[in-house]
C-alpha atoms as a PDB file:
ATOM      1  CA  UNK A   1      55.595 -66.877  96.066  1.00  0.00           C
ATOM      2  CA  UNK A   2      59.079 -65.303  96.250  1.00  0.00           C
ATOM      3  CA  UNK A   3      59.362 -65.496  99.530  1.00  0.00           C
ATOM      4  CA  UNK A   4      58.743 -69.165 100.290  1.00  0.00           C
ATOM      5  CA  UNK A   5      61.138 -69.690  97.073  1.00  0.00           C
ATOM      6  CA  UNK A   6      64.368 -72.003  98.494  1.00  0.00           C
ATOM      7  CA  UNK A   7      66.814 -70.373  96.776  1.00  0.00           C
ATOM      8  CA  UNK A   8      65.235 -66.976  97.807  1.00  0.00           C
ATOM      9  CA  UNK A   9      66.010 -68.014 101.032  1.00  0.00           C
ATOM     10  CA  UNK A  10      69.524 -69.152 100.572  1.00  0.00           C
ATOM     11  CA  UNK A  11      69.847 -65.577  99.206  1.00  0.00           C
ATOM     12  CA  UNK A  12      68.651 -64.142 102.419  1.00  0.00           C
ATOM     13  CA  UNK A  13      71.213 -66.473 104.303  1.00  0.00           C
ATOM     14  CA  UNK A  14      67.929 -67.691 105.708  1.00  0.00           C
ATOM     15  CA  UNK A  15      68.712 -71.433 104.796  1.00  0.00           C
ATOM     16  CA  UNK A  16      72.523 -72.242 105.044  1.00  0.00           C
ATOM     17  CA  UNK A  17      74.555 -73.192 101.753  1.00  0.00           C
ATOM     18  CA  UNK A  18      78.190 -73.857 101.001  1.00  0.00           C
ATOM     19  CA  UNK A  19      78.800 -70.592  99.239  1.00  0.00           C
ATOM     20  CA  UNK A  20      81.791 -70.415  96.786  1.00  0.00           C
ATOM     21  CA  UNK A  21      81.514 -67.349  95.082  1.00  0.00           C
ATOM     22  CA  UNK A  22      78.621 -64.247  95.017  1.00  0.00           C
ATOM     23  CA  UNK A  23      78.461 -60.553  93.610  1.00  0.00           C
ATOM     24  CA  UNK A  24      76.061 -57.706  93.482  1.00  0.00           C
ATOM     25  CA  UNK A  25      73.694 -59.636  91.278  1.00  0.00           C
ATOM     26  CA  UNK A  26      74.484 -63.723  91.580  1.00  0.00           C
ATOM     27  CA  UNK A  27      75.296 -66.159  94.004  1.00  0.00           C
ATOM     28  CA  UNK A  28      76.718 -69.157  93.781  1.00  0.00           C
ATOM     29  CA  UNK A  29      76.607 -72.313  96.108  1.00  0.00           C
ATOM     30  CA  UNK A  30      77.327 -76.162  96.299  1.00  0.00           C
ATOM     31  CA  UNK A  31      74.331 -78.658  94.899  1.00  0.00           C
ATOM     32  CA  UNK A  32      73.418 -80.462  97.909  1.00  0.00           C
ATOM     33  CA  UNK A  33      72.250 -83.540  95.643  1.00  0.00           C
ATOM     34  CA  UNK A  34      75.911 -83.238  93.521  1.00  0.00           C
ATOM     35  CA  UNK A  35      75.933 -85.426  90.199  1.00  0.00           C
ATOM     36  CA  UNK A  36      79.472 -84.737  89.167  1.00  0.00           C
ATOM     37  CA  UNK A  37      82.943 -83.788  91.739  1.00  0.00           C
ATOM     38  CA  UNK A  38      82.317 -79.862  90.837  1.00  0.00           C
ATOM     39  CA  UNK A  39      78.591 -79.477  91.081  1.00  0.00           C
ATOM     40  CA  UNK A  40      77.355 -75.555  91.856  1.00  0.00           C
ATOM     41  CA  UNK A  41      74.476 -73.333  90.997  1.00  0.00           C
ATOM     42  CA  UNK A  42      74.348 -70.068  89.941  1.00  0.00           C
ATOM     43  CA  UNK A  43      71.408 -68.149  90.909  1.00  0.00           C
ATOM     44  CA  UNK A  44      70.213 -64.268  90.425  1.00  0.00           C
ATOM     45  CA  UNK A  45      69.644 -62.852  93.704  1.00  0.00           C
ATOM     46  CA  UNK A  46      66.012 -61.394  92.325  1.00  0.00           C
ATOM     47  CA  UNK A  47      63.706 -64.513  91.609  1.00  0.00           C
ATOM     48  CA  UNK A  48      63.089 -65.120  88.647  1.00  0.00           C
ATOM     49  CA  UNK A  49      60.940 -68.012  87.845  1.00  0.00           C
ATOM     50  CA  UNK A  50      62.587 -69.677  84.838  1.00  0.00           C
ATOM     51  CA  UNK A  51      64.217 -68.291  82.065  1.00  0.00           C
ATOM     52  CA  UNK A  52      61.137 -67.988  80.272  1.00  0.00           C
ATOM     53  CA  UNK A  53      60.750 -65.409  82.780  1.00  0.00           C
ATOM     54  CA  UNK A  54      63.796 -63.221  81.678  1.00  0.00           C
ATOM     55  CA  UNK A  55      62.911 -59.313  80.959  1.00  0.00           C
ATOM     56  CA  UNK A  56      66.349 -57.997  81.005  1.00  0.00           C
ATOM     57  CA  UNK A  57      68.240 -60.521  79.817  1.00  0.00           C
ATOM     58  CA  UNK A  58      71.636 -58.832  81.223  1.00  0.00           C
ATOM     59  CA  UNK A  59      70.936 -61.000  84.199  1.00  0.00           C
ATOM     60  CA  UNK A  60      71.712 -64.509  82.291  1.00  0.00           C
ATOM     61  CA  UNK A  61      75.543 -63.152  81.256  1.00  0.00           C
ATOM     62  CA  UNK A  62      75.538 -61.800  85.251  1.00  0.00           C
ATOM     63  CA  UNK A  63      74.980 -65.738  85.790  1.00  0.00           C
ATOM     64  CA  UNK A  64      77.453 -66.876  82.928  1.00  0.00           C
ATOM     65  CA  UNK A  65      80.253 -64.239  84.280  1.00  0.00           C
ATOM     66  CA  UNK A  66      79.836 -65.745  87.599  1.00  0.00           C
ATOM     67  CA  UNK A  67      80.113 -69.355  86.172  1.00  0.00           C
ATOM     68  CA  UNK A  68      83.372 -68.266  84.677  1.00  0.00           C
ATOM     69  CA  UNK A  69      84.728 -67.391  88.330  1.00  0.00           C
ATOM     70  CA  UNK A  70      83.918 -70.394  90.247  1.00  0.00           C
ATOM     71  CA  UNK A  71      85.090 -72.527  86.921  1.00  0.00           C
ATOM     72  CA  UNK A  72      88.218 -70.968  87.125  1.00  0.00           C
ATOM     73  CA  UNK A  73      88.369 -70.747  91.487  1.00  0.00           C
ATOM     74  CA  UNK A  74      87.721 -74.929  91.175  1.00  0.00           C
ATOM     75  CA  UNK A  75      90.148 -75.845  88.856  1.00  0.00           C
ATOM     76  CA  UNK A  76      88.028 -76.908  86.131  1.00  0.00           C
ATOM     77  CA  UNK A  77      87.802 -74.205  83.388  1.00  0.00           C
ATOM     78  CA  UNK A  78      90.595 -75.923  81.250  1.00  0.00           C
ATOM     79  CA  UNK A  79      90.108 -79.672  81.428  1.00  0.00           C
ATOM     80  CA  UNK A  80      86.202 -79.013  80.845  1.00  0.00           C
ATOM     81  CA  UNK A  81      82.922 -78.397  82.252  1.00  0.00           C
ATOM     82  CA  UNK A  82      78.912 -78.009  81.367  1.00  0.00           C
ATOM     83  CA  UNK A  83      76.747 -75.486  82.270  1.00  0.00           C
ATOM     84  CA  UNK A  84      73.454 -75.903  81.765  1.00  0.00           C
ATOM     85  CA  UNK A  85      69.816 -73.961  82.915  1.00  0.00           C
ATOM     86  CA  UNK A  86      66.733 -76.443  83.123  1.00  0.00           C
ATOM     87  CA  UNK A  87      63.660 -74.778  82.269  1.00  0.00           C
ATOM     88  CA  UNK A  88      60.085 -76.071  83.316  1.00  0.00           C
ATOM     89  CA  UNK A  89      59.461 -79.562  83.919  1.00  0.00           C
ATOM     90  CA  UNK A  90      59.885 -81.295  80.911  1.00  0.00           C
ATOM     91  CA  UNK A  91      63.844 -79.813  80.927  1.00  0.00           C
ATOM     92  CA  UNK A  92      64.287 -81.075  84.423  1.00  0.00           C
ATOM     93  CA  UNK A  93      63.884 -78.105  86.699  1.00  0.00           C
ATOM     94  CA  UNK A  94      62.857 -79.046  90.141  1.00  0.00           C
ATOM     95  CA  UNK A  95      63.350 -75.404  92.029  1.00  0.00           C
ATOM     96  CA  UNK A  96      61.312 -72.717  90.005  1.00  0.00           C
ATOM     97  CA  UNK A  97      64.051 -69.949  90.612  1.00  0.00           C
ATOM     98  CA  UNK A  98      66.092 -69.451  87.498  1.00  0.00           C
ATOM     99  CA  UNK A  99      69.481 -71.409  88.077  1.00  0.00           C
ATOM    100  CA  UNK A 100      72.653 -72.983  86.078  1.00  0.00           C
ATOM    101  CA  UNK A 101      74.116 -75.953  86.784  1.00  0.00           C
ATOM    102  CA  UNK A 102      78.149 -75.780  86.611  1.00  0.00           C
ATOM    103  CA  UNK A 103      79.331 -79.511  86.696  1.00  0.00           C
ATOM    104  CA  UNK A 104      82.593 -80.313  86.304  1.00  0.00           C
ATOM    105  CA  UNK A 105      85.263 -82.527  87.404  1.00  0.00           C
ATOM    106  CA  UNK A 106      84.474 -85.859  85.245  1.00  0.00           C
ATOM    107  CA  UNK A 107      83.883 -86.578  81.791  1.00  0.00           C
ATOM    108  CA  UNK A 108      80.684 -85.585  80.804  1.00  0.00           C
ATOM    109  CA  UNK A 109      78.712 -87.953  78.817  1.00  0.00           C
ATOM    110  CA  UNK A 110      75.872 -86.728  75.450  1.00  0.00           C
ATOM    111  CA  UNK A 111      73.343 -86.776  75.029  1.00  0.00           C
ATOM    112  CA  UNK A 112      72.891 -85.272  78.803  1.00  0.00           C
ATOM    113  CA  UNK A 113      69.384 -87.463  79.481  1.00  0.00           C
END
């Protein structure tokens, strides 16, 4: 259910996060369990279950434009950085609320895992 969703709550402010950037349609806070110096996720404020779920698929360049901000805002958008969305388990997604990963800050090994 939506409501019980974490990152539903971090949208309501109901669960502090380190917030580092946010507009009309995204948020985007600091990965509590960070795997790189520069470790955020982007989320849309409406849940959305994975992106298998996407109807209007405006929402994942809302996401992407947002990404683009906090690259730039953390220093990161010209020595590199990955963003990546995790969908279902088999592609690693833990939190079933669409999300990207923006990790940056190190070299970034491939293949990913």
């Amino acid at each position: 259910m939506a409501n019980d969703c974490l990152f539903c709550r971090i949208v309501r402010k109901d669960i502090p996060a380190a917030i580092v950037a946010e507009d009309a349609h995204c948020i985007a806070f600091r990965d509590i369990s960070a795997q790189a110096p520069v470790h955020v996720l982007v989320i849309p404020r409406a849940h959305i279950s994975s992106l298998n779920d996407v109807v209007d698929h405006a929402v994942v360049a809302q996401m992407h434009a947002l990404a683009a901000q906090v690259v730039k805002a953390e220093g990161i958008d010209q020595r590199g950085f990955r963003a990546v969305i995790n969908t279902n388990e088999d592609g690693g997604q833990t939190v079933f609320h669409l999300h990207m990963h923006v990790l940056g800050g190190r070299r970034m090994s491939w293949p990913p895992g």
